[in-house]
Protein backbone atom coordinates (compact mmCIF):
# COMPACT_ATOMS: atom_id res chain seq x y z
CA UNK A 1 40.36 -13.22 10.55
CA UNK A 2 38.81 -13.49 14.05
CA UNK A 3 40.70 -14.22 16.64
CA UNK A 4 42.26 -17.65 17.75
CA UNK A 5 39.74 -19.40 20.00
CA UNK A 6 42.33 -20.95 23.10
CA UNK A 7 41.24 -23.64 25.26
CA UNK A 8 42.93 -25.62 27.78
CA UNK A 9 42.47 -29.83 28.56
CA UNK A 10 44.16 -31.98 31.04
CA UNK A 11 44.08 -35.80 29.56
CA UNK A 12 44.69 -38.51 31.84
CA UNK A 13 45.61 -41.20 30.09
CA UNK A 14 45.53 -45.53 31.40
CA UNK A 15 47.49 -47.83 28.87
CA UNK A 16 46.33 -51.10 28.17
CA UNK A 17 48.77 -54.55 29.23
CA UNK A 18 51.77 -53.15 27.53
CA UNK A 19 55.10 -53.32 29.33
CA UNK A 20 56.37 -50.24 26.79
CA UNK A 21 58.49 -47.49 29.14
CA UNK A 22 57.20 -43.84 29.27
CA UNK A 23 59.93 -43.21 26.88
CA UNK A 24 59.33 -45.37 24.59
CA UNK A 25 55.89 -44.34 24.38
CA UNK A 26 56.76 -41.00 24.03
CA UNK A 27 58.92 -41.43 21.33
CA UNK A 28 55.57 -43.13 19.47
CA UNK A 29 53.51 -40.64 20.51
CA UNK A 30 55.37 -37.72 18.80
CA UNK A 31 55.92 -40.07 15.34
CA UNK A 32 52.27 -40.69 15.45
CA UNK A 33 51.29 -36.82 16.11
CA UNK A 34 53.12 -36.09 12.97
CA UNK A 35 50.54 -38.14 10.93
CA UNK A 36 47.65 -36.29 13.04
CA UNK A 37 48.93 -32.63 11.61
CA UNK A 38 49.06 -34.19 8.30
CA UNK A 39 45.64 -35.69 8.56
CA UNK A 40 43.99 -32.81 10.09
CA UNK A 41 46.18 -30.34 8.36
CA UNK A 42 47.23 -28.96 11.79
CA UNK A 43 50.79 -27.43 13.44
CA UNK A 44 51.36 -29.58 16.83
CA UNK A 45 54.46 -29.57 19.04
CA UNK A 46 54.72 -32.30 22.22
CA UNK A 47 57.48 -31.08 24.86
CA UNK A 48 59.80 -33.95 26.38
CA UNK A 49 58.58 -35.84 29.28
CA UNK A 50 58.79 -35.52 32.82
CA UNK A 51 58.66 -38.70 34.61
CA UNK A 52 57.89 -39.72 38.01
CA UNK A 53 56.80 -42.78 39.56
CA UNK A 54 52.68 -42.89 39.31
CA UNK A 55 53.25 -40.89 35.45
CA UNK A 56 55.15 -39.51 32.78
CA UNK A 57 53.85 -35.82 31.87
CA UNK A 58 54.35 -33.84 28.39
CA UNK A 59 52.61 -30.95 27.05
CA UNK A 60 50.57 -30.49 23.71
CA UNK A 61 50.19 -27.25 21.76
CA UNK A 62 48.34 -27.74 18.57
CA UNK A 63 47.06 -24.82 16.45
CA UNK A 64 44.34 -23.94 13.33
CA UNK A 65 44.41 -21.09 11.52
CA UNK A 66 41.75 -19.61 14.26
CA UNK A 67 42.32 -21.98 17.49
CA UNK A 68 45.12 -23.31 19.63
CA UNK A 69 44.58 -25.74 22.27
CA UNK A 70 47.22 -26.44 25.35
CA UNK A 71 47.03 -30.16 26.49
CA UNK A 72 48.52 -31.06 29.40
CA UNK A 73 48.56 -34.91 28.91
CA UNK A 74 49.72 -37.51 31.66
CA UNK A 75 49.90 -41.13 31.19
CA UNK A 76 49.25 -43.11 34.50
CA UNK A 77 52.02 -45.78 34.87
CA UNK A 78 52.00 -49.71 35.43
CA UNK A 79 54.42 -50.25 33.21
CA UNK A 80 56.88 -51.25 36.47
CA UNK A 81 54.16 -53.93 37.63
CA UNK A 82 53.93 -55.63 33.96
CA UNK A 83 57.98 -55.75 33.98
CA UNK A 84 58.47 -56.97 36.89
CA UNK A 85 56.17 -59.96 36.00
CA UNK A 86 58.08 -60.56 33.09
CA UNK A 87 61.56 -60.31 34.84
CA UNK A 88 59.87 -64.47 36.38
CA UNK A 89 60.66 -67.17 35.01
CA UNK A 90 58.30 -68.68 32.36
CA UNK A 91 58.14 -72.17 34.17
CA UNK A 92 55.80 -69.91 36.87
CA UNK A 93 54.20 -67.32 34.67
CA UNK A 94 53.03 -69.80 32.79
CA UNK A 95 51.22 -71.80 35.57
CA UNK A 96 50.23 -69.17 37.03
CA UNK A 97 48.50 -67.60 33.93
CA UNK A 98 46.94 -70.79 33.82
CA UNK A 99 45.48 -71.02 37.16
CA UNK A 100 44.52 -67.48 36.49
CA UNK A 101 42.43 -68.96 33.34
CA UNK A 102 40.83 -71.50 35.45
CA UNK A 103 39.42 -68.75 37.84
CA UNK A 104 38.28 -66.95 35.31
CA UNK A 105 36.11 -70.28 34.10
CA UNK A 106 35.24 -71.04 37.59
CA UNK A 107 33.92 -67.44 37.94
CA UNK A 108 31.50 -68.11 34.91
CA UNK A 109 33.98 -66.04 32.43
CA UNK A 110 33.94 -67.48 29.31
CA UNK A 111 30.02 -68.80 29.06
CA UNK A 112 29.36 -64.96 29.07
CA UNK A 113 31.52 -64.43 26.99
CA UNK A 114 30.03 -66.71 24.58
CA UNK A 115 26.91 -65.12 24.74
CA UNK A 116 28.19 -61.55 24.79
CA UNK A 117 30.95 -61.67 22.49
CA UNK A 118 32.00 -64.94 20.53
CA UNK A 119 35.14 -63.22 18.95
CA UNK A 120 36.06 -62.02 22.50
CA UNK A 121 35.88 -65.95 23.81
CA UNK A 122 37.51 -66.86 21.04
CA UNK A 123 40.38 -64.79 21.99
CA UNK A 124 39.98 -65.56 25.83
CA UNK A 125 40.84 -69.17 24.73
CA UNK A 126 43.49 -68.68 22.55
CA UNK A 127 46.55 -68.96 24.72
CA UNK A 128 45.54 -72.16 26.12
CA UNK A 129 44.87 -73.46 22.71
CA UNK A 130 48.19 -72.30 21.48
CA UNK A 131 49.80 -73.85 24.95
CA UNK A 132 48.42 -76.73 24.26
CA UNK A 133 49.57 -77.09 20.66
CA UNK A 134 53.22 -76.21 21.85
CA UNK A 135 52.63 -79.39 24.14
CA UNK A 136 51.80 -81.38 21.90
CA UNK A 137 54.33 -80.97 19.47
CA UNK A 138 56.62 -80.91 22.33
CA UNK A 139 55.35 -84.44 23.18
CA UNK A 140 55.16 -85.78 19.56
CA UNK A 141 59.15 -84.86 19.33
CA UNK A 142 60.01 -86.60 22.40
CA UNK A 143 57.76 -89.71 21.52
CA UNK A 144 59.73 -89.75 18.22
CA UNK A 145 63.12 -89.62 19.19
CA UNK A 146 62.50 -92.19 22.34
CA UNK A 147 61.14 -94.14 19.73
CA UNK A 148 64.32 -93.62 17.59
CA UNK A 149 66.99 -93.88 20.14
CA UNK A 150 65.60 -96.67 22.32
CA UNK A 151 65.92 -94.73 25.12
CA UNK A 152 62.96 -93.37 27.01
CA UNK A 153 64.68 -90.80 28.81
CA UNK A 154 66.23 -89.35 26.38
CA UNK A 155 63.32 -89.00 24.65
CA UNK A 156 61.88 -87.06 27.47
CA UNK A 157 64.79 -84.97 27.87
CA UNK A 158 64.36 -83.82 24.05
CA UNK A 159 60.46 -83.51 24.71
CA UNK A 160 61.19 -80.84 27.71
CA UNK A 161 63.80 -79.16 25.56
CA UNK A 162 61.89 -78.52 23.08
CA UNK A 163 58.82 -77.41 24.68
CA UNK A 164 60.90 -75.11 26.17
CA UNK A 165 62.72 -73.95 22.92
CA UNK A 166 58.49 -73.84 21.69
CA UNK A 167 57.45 -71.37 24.72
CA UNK A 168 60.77 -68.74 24.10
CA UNK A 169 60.06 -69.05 20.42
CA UNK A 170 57.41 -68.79 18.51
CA UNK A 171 55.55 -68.61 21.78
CA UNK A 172 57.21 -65.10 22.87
CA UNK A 173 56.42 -64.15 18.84
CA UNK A 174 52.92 -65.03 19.40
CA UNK A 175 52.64 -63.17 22.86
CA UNK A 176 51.95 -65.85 24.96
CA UNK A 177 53.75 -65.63 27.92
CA UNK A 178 52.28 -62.09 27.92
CA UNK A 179 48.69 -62.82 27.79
CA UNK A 180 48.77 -65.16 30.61
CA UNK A 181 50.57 -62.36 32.67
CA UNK A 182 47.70 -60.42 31.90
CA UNK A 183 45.18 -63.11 33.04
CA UNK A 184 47.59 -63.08 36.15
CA UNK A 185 46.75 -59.80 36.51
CA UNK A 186 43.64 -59.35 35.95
CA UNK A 187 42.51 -62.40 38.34
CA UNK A 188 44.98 -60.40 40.68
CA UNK A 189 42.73 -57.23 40.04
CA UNK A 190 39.75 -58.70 40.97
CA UNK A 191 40.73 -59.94 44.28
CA UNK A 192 42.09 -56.43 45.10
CA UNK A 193 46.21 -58.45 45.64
CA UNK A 194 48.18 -55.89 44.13
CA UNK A 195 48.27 -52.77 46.86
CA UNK A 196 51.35 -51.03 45.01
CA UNK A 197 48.60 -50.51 42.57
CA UNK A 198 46.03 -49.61 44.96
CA UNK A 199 47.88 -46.53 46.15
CA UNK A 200 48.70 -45.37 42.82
CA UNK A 201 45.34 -45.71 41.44
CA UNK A 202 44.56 -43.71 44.66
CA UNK A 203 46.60 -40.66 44.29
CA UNK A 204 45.84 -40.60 40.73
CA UNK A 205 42.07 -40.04 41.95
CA UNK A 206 43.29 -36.91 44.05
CA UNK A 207 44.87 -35.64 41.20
CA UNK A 208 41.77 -35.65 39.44
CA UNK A 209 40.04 -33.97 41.81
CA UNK A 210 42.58 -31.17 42.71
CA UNK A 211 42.79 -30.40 38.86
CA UNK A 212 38.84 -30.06 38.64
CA UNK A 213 38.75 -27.46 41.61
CA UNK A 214 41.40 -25.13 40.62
CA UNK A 215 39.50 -25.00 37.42
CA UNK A 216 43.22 -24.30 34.94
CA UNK A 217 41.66 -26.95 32.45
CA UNK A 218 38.56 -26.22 30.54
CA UNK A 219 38.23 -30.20 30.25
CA UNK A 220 39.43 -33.36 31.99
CA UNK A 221 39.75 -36.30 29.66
CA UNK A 222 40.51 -39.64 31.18
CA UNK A 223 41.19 -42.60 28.60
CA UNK A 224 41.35 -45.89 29.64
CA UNK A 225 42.65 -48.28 26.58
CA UNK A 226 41.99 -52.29 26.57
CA UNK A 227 42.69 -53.55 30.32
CA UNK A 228 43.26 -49.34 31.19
CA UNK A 229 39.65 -48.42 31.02
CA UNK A 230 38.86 -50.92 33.84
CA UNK A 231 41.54 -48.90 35.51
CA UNK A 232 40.82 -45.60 34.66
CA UNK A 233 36.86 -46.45 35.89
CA UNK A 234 38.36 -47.56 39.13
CA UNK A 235 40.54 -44.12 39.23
CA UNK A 236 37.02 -41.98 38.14
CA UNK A 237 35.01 -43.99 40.98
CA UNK A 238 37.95 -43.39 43.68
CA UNK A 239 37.89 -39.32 42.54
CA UNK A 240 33.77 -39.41 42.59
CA UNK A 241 33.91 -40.83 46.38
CA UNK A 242 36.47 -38.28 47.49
CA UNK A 243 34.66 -35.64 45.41
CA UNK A 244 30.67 -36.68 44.60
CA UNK A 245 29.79 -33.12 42.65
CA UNK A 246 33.19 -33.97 40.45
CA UNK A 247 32.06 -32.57 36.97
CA UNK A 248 28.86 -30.65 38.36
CA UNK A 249 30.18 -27.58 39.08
CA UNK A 250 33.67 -27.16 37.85
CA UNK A 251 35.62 -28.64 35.04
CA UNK A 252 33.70 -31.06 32.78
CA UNK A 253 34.95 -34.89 33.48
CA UNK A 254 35.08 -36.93 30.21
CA UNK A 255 35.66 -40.89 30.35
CA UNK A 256 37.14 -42.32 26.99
CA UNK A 257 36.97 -46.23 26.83
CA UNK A 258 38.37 -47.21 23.19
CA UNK A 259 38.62 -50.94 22.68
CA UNK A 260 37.86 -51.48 26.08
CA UNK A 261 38.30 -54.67 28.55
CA UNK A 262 35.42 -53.47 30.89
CA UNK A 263 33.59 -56.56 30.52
CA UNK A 264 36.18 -59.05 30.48
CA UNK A 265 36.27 -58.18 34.12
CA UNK A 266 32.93 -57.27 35.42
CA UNK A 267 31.31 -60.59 34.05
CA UNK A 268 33.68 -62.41 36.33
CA UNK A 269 31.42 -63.00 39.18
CA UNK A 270 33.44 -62.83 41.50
CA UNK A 271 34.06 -58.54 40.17
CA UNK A 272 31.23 -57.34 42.60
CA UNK A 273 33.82 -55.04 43.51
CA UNK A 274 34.66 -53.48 39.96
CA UNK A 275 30.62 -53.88 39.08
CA UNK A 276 29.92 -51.55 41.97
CA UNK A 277 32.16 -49.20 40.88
CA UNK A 278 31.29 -48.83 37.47
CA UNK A 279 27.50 -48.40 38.44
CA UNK A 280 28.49 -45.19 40.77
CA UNK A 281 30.44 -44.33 37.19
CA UNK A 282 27.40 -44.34 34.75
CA UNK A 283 25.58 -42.64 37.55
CA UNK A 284 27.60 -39.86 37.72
CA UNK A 285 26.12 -36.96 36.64
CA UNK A 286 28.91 -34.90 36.43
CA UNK A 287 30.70 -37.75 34.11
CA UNK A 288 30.35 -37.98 29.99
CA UNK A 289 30.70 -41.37 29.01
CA UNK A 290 32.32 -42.61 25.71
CA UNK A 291 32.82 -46.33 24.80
CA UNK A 292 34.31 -46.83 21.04
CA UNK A 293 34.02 -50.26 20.02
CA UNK A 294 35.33 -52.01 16.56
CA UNK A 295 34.20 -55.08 15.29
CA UNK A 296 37.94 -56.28 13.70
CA UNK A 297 39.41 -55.54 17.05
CA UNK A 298 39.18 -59.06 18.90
CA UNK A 299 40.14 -57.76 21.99
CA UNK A 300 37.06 -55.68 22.72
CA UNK A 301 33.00 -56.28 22.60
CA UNK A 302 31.82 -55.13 19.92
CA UNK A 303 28.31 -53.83 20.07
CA UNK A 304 27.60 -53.95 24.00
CA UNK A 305 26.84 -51.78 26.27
CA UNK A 306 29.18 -52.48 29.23
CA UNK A 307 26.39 -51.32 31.96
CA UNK A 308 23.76 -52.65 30.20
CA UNK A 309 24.96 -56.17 29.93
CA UNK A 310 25.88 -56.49 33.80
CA UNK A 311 22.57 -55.85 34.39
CA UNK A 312 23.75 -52.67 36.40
CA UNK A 313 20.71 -50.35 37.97
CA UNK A 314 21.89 -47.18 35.93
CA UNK A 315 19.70 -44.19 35.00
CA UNK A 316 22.27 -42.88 32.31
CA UNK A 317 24.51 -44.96 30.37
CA UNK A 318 27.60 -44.20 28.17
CA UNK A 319 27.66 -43.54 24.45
CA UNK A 320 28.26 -46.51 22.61
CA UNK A 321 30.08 -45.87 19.32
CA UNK A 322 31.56 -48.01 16.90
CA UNK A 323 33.97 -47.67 14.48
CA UNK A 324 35.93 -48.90 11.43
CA UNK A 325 39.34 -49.22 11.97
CA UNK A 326 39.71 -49.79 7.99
CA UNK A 327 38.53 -46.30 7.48
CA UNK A 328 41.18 -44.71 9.63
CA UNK A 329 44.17 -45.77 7.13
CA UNK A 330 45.10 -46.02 4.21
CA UNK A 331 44.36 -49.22 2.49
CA UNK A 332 47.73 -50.37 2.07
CA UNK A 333 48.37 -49.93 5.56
CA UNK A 334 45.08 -51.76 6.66
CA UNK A 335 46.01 -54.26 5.04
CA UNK A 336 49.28 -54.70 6.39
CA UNK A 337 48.08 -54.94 10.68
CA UNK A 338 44.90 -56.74 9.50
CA UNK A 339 46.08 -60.11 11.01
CA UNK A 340 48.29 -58.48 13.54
CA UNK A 341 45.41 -58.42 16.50
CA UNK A 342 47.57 -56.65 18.68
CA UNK A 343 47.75 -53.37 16.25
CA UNK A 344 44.65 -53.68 15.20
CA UNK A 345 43.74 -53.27 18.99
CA UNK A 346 46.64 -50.31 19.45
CA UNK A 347 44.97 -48.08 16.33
CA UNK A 348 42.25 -46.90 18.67
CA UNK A 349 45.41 -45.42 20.45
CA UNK A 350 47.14 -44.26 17.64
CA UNK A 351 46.57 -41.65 14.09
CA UNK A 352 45.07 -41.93 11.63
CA UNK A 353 45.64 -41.63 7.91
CA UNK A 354 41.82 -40.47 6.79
CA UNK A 355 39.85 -38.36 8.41
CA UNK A 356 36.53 -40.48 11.15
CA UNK A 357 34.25 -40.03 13.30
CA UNK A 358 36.76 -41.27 16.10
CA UNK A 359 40.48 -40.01 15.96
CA UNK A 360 42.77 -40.73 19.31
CA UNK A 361 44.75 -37.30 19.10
CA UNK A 362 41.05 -35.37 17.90
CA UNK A 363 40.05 -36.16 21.31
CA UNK A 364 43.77 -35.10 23.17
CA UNK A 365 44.15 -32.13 21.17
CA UNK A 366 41.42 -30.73 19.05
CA UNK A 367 39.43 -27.80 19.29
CA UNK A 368 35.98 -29.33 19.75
CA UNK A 369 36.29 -30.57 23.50
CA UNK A 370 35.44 -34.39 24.08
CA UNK A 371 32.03 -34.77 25.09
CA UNK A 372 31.03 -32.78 22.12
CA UNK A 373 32.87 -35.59 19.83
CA UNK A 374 31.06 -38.11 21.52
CA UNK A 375 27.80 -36.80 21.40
CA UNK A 376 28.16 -35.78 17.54
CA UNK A 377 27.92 -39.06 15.18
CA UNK A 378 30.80 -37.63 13.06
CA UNK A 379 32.81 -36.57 15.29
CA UNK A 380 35.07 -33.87 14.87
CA UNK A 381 35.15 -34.03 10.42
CA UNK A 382 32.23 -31.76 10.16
CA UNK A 383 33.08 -29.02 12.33
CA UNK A 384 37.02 -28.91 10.78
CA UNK A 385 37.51 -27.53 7.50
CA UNK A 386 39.95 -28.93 4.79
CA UNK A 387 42.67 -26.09 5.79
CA UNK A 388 42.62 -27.41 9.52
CA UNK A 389 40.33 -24.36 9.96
CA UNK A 390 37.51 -24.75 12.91
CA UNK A 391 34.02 -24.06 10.96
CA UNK A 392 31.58 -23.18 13.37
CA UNK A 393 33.65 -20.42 14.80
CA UNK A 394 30.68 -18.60 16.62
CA UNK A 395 30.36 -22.60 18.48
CA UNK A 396 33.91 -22.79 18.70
CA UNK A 397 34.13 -19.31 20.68
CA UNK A 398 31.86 -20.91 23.70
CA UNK A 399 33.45 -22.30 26.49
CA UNK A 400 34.39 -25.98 26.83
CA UNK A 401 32.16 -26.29 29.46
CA UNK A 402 29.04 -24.73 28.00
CA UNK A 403 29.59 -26.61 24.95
CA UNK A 404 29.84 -29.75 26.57
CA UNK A 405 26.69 -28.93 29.29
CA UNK A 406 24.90 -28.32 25.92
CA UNK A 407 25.55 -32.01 24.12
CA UNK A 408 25.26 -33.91 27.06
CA UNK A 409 21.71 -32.36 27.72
């Protein structure tokens, strides 16, 4: 047998709106990284994490029978700023989240979304909607029992009590106080009000930069999920200003946007800021670009190109795949998130049962590096054999770098 073909990759990796602690995520990560070795047919081993304010840090070793890979994989924090938003008191989340919804209509929002992405509006409107259900039945109750008792008050009393009973539960169960925190946020975002994050988005940038130049990583990886690739093309544009030949010369730079809230931002018009931003991204010539869309995933746009549909003035442009997210598991367990948007959303985060063209942990710990996955319509499942074994080892033998250079030319 030849020998093992080693590589190294540094992931950087941006969350979507998820208030989940590094350790909990951790502990996911490992359960789902069992079903990756017995998907892929693969040994893999994550150590425990170190965790610091701006991240939480683990390694990766996975292994063929004739390749190992080290992954040094860091997931950028925010959890802190989503917790402490919840840790308010739902009588001013929830106006707030509305106001927030209101700017976004104001700033043109939602008519692009109609004629981008219908199931994205439809999504975009779905916590008023459900607000304004839970008011109404809040309102019927009260009506009935003033009605009832004679007493108008009282009937208003019962009306406020229960819309509040409606808001803890089923509104928690149906995430709403958490999506309007997240249109909180994201109006917050826009307006650049939230310097805690500024910083941190800004020293994640050096990082970036300091890990292409000393070269220890054959690959840098940065995946921004949902509302996290917005962030992670905000950390990429911060590293390209403090670094312009990032990716040129060095270590290849790979952005990963998987179910990605790109848009839901930049056609705000008042996101000139974040539009600007993503243009110096796609221009990047040291940068390979993947976007992963899924049509059953609400929360994403399926079939756009995020440059293309802001009109930006881009020469190159990223990869637009899409996916199935009923081919990556098994049927019974497809059908068992189908109507649960929110996991349907987190798969593009998460293992898979059958081998596809897109798998979360191919990209964070396989032997084909990133941008070769993106540029190859399948993937990783042609190059891996049914023993975990990498096929092409002759290709496989060739530095992550060339390899990459190679696809993205």
């Amino acid at each position: 047998m030849a020998d093992r073909v080693t590589s190294t990759r540094l992931v950087f990796h941006v969350g979507g709106y998820d208030p989940r602690s590094p350790e909990r995520v951790h502990r996911r990560f490992v359960q789902e990284l069992r079903r990756f070795e017995a998907t892929w047919s693969v040994k893999a081993v994550a150590s425990e994490p170190i965790i610091t304010a701006d991240e939480a840090r683990w390694n990766l070793l996975t292994e063929g029978p004739n390749w190992r890979v080290k992954t040094d994989y860091r997931l950028v924090r925010w959890d802190d700023l989503i917790e402490s938003s919840e840790r308010g008191s739902l009588w001013r989340r929830i106006p707030r989240g509305v106001h927030a919804f209101t700017d976004f209509l104001a700033g043109g929002a939602l008519g692009a979304y109609l004629r981008t992405n219908w199931r994205y509006a439809g999504f975009f409107l779905y916590p008023v909607v459900l607000l304004a259900v839970l008011v109404a039945v809040a309102v019927l109750v009260g009506v009935f029992v003033g009605r009832v008792s004679g007493v108008a008050s009282a009937g208003i009393l019962v009306g406020v009590a229960a819309f509040a009973g409606l808001i803890h539960w089923p509104g928690r169960w149906l995430h709403l106080p958490l999506l309007f925190d997240d249109w909180n946020f994201s109006r917050a975002y826009i307006k650049a009000l939230d310097p805690v994050l500024d910083r941190r988005l800004e020293r994640i940038a050096h990082e970036v930069v300091a890990a292409a130049r000393d070269l220890r990583a054959e690959e840098i990886v940065l995946v921004g999920h949902s509302l996290g690739a917005v962030l992670a093309v905000d950390i990429l544009d911060r590293a390209l200003s403090l670094y312009p030949a990032l990716g040129r010369s060095d270590t290849r730079v790979v952005l990963l946007s998987v179910g990605s809230s790109i848009l839901k931002i930049g056609l705000h018009r008042g996101a000139s800021r974040f539009r600007a931003a993503l243009q110096r991204v796609a221009n990047a010539e040291g940068v390979v670009w993947g976007e992963y869309q899924a049509l059953t995933d609400v929360m994403n746009f399926y079939k756009t190109n995020p440059v293309a549909c802001l009109g930006l003035a881009t020469e190159r442009s990223p990869v637009v795949r899409v996916v199935r997210i009923r081919r990556m598991l098994e049927p019974a367990a497809y059908r068992r998130i189908r109507r649960n948007f929110f996991r349907v959303h987190c798969q593009f985060v998460r293992a898979n049962d059958c081998r596809t063209s897109y798998d979360y942990f191919m990209f964070l710990c396989g032997p084909l590096p990133a941008a070769v996955q993106i540029h190859s319509p399948t993937g990783a499942m042609s190059a891996i054999g049914s023993d975990g074994c990498l096929l092409d080892i002759n290709s496989g033998e060739a530095s992550f770098l060339e390899r990459a250079e190679r696809a993205a030319h």
